[in-house]
N, C-alpha and C. Protein backbone atom coordinates (compact mmCIF):
# COMPACT_ATOMS: atom_id res chain seq x y z
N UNK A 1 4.37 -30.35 -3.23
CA UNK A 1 3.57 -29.22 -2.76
C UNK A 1 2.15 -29.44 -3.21
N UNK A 2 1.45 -29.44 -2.48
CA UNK A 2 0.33 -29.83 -2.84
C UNK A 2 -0.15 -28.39 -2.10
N UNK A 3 -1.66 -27.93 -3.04
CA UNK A 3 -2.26 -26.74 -2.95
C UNK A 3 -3.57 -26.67 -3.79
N UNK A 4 -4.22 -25.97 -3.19
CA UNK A 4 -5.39 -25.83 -4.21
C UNK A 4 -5.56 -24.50 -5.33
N UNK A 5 -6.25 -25.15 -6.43
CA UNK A 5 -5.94 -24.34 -7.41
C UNK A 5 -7.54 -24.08 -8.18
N UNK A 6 -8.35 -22.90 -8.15
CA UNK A 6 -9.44 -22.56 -8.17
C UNK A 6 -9.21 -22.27 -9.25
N UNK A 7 -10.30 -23.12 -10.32
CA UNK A 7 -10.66 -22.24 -12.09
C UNK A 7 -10.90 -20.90 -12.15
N UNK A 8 -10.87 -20.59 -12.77
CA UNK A 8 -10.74 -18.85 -12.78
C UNK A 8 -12.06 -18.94 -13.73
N UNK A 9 -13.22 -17.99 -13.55
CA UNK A 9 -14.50 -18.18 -13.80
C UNK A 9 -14.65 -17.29 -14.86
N UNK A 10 -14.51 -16.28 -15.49
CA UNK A 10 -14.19 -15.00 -16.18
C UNK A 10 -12.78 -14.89 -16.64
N UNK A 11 -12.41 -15.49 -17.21
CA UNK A 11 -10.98 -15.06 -17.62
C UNK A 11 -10.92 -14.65 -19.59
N UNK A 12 -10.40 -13.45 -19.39
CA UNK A 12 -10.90 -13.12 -20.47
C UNK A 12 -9.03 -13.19 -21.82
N UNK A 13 -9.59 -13.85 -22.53
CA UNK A 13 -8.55 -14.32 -23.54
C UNK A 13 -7.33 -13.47 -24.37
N UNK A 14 -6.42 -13.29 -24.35
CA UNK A 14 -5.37 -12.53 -25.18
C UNK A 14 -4.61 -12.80 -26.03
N UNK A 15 -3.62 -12.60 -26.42
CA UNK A 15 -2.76 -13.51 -27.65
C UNK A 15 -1.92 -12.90 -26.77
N UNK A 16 -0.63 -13.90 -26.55
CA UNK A 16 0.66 -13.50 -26.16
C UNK A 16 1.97 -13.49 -27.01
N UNK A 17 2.87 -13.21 -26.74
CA UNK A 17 3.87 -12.80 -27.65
C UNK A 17 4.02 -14.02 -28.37
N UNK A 18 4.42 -13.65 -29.49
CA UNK A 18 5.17 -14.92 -30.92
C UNK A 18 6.32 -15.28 -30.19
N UNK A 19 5.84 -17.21 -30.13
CA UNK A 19 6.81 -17.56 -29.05
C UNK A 19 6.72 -18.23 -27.74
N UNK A 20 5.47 -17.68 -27.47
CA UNK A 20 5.16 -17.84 -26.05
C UNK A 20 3.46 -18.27 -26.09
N UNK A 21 3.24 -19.49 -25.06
CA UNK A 21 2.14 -20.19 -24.64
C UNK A 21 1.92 -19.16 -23.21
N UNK A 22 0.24 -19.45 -23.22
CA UNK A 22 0.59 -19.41 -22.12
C UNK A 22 -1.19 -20.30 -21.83
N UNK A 23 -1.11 -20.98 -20.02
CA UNK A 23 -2.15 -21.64 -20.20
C UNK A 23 -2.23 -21.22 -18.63
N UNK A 24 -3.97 -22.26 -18.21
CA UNK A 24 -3.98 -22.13 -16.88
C UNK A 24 -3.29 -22.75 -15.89
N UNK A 25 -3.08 -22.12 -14.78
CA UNK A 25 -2.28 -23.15 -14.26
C UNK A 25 -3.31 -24.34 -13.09
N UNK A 26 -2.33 -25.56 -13.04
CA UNK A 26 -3.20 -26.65 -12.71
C UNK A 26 -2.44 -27.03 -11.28
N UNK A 27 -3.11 -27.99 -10.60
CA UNK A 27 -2.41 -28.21 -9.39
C UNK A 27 -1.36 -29.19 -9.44
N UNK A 28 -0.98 -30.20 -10.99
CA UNK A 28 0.25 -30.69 -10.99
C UNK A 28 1.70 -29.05 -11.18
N UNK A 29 1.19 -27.91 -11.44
CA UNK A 29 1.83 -26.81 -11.60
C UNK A 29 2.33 -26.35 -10.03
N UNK A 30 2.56 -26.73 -9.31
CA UNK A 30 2.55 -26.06 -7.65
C UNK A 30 3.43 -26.04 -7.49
N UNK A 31 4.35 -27.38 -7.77
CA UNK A 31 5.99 -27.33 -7.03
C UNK A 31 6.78 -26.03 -7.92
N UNK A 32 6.30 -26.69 -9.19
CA UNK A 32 7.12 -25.07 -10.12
C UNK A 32 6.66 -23.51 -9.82
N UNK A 33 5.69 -23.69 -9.44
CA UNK A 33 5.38 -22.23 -9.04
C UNK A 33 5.89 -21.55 -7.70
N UNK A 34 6.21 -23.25 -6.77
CA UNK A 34 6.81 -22.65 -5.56
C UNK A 34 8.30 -22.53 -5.78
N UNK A 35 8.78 -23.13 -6.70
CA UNK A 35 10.66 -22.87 -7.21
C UNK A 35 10.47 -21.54 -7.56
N UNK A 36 9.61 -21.05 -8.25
CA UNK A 36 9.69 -19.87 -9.14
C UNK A 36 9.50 -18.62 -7.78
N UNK A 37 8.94 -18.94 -6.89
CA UNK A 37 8.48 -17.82 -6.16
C UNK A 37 9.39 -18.04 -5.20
N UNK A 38 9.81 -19.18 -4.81
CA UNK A 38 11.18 -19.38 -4.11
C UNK A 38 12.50 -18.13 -4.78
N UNK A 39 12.57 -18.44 -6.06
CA UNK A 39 14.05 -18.20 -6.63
C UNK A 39 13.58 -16.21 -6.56
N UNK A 40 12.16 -15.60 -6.18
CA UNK A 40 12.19 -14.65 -6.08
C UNK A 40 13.13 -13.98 -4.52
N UNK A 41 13.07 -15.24 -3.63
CA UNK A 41 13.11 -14.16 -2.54
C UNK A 41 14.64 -15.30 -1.76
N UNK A 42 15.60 -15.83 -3.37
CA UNK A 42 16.54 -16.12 -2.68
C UNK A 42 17.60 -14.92 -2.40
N UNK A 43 18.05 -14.27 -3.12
CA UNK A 43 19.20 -13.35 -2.53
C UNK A 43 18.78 -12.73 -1.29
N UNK A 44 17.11 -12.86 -0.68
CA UNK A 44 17.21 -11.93 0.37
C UNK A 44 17.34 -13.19 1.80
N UNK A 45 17.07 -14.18 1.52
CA UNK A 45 17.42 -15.80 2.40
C UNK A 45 18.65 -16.21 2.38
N UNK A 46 19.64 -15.56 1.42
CA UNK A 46 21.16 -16.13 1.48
C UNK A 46 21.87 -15.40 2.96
N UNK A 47 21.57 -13.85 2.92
CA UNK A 47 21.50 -12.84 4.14
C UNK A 47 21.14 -13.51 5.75
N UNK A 48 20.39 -14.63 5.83
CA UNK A 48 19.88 -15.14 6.91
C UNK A 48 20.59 -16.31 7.42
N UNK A 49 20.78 -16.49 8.97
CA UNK A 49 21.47 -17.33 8.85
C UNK A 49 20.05 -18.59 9.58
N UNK A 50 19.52 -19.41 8.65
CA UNK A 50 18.96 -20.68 9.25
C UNK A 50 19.35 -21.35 8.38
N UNK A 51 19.31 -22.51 9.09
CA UNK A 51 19.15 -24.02 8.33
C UNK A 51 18.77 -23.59 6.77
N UNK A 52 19.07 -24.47 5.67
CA UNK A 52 18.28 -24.92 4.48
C UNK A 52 17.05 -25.36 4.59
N UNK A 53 17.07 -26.31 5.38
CA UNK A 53 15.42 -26.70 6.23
C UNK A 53 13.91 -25.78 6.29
N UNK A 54 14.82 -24.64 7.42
CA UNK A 54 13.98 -23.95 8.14
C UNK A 54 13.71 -22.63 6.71
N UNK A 55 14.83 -22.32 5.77
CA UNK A 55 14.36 -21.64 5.02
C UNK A 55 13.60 -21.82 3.52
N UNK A 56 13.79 -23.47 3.29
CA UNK A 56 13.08 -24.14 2.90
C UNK A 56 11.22 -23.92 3.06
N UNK A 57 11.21 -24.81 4.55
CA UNK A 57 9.97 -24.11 4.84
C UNK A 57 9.26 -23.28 5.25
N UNK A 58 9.91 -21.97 4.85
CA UNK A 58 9.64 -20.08 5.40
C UNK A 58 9.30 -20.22 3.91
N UNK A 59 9.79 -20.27 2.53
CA UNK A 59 9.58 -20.58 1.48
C UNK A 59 8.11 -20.76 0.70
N UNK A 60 8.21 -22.06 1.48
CA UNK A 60 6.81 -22.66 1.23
C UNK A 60 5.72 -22.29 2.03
N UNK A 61 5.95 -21.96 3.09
CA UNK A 61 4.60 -21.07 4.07
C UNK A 61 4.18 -20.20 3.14
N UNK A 62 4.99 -19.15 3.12
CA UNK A 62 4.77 -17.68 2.55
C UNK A 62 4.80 -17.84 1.09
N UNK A 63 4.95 -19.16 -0.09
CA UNK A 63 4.42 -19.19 -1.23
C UNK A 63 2.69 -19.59 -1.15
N UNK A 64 2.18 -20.58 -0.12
CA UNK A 64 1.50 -21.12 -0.07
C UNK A 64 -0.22 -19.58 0.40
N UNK A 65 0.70 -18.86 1.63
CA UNK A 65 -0.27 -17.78 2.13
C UNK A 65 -0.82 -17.20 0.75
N UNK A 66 0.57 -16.50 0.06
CA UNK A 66 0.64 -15.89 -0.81
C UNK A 66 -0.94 -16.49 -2.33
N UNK A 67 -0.46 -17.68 -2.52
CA UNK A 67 -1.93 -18.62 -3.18
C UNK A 67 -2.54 -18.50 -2.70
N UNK A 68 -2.87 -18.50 -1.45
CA UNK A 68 -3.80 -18.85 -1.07
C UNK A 68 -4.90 -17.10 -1.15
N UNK A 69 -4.49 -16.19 -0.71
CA UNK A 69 -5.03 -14.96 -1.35
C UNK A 69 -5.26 -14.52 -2.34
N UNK A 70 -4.50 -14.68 -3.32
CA UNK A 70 -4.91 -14.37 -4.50
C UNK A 70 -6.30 -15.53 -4.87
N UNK A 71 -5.97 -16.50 -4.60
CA UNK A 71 -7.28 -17.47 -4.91
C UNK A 71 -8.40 -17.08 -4.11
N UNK A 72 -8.12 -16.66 -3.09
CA UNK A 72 -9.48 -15.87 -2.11
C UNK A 72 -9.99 -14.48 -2.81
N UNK A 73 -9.45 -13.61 -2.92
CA UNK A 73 -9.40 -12.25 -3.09
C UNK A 73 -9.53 -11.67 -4.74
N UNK A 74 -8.82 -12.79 -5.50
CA UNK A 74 -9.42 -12.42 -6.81
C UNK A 74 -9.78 -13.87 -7.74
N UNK A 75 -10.87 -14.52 -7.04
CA UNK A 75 -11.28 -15.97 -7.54
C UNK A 75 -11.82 -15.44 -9.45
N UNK A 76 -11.49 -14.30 -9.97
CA UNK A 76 -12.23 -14.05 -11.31
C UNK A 76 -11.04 -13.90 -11.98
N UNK A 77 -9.73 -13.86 -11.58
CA UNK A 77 -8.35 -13.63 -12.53
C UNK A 77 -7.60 -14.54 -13.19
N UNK A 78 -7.18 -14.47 -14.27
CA UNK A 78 -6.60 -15.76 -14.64
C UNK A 78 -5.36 -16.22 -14.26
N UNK A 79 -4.58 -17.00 -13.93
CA UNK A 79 -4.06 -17.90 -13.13
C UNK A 79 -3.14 -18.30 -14.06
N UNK A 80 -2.20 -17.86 -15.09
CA UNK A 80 -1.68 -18.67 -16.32
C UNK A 80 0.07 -19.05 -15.98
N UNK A 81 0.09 -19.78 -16.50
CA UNK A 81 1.85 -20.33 -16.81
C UNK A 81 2.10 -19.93 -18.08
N UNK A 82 3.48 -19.61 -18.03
CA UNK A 82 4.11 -19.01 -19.17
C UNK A 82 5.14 -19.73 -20.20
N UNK A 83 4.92 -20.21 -20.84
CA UNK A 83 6.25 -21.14 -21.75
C UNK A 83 6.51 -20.68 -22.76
N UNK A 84 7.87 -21.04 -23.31
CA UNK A 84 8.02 -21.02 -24.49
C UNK A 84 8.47 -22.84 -25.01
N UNK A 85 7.95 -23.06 -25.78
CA UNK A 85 8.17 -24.32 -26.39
C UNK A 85 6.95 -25.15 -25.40
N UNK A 86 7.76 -26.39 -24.88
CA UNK A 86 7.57 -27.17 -23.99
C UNK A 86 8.08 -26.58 -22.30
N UNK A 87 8.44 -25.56 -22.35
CA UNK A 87 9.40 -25.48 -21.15
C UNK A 87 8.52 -24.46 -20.39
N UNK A 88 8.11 -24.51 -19.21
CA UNK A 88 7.53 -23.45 -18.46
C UNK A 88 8.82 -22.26 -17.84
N UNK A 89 8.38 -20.83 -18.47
CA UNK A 89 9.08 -20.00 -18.03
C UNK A 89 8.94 -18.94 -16.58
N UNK A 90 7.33 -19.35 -16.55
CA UNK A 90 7.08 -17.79 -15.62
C UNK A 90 5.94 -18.25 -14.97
N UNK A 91 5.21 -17.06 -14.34
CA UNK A 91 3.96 -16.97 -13.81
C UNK A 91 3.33 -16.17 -14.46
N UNK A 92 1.94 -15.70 -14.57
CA UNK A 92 1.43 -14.01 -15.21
C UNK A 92 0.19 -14.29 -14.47
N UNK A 93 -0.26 -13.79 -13.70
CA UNK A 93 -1.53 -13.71 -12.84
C UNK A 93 -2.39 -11.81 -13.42
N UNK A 94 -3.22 -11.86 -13.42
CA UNK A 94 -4.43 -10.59 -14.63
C UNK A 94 -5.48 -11.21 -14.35
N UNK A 95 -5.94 -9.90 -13.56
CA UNK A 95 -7.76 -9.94 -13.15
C UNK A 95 -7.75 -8.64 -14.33
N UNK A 96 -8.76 -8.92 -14.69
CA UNK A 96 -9.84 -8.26 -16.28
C UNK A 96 -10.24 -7.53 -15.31
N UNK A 97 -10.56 -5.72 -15.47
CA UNK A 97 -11.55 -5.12 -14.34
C UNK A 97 -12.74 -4.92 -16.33
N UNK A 98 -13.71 -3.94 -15.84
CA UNK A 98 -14.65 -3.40 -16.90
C UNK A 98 -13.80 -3.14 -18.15
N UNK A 99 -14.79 -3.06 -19.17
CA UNK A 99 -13.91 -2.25 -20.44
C UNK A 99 -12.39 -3.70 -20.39
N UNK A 100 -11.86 -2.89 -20.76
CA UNK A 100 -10.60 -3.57 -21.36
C UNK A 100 -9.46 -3.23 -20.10
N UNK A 101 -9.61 -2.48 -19.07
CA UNK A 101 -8.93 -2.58 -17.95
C UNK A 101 -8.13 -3.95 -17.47
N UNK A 102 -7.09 -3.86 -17.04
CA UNK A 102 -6.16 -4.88 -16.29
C UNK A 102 -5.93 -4.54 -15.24
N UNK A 103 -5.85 -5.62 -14.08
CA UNK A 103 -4.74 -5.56 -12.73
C UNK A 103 -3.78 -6.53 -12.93
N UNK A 104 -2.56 -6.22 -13.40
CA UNK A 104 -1.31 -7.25 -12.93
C UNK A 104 -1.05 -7.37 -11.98
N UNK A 105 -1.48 -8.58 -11.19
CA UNK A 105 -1.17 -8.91 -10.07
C UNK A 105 0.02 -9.40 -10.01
N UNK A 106 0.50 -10.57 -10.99
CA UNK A 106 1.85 -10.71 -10.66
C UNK A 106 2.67 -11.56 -12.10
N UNK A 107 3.96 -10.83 -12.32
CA UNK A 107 4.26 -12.09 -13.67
C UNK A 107 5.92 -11.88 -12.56
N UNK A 108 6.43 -12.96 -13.02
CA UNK A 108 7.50 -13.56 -12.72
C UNK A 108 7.90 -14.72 -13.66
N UNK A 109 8.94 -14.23 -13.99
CA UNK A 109 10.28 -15.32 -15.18
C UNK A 109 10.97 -15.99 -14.05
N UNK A 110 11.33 -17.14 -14.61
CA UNK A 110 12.77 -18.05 -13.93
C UNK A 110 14.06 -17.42 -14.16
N UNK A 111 14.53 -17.33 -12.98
CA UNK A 111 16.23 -16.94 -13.50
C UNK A 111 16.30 -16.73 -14.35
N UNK A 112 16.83 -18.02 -15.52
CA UNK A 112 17.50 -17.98 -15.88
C UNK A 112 16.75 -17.76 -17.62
N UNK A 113 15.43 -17.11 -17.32
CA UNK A 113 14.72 -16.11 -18.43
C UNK A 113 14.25 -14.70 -18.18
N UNK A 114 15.40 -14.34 -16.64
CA UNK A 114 15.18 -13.23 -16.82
C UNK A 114 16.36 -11.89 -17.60
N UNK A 115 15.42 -10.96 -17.50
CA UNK A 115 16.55 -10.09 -18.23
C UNK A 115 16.75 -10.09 -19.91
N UNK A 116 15.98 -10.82 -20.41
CA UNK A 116 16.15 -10.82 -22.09
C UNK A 116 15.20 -10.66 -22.77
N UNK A 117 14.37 -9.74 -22.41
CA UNK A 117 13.21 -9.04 -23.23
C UNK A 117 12.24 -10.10 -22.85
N UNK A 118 11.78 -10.91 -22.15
CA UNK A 118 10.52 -11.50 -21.96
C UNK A 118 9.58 -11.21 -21.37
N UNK A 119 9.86 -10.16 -20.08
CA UNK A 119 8.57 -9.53 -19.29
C UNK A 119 8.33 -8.50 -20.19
N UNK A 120 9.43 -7.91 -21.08
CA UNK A 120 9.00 -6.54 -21.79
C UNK A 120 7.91 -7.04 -22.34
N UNK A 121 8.30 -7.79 -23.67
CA UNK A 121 7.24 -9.18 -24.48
C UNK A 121 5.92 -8.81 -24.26
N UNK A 122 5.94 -9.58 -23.13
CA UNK A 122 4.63 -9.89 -22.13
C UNK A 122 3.78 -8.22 -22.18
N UNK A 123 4.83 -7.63 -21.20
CA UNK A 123 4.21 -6.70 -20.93
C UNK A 123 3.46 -5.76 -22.20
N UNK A 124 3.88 -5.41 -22.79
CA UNK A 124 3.48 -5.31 -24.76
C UNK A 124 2.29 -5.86 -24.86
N UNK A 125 2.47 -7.20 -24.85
CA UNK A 125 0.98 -7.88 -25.43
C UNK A 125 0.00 -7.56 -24.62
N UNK A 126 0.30 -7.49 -23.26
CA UNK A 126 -1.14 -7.17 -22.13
C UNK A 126 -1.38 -5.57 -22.71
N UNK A 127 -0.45 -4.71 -23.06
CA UNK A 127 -0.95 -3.37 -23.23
C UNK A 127 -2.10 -3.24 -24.50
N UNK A 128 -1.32 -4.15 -25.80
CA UNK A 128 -2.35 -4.10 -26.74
C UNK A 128 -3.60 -4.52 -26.81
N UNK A 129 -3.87 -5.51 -25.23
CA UNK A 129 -4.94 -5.86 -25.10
C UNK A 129 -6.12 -4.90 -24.06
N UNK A 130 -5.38 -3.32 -23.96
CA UNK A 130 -5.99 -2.40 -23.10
C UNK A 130 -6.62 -1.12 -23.88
């Protein structure tokens, strides 16, 4: 998957949970971000009947649109990957407005880190930073 991936110009710094990295994301980061945004909208693609193929690349269209707006529409937000250890867990996309204001635009865990207190985590640390 190849995509373009715009520095985020203003991105303003936080501490995230004990445990957890988190950095910008880069354009070797694309294919994982399209698994991750994939594995959001599989139970509603299992329901359909096409090809693997064709829902394959419905997948990747609509991960790709999806980048491609947020990189248009909020070129000042930070763009981060989420790990713990070595292992990338998530997405967390946060445009900074004035003051100490946030827009969560978008966090998303992998499967198989969701459900065990990690968006709470997250979500925690962005509050103490409001």
């Amino acid at each position: 998957m190849q995509s373009s991936v715009q520095p985020s110009r203003s991105v303003r710094p936080w501490q995230p949970p004990v445990g957890f990295a988190v950095r910008a994301i880069q354009p070797e980061d694309m294919d994982f971000l399209c698994a991750l945004y994939a594995s959001t909208r599989a139970e509603e693609l299992e329901r359909v009947d096409w090809p693997d193929e064709q829902k394959n690349a419905f997948v990747v269209m609509q991960f790709s649109q999806q980048h491609q707006h947020y990189q248009l529409h909020f070129p000042d937000a930070g763009y981060y990957i989420l790990s713990q250890g070595e292992t990338p867990v998530g997405r967390l996309y946060v445009h900074w407005k004035r003051g100490n204001a946030l827009h969560l635009m978008d966090l998303t865990l992998a499967p198989e880190h969701r459900n065990r207190g990690i968006g709470t985590a997250i979500m925690h640390a962005l509050m103490r930073e409001t």
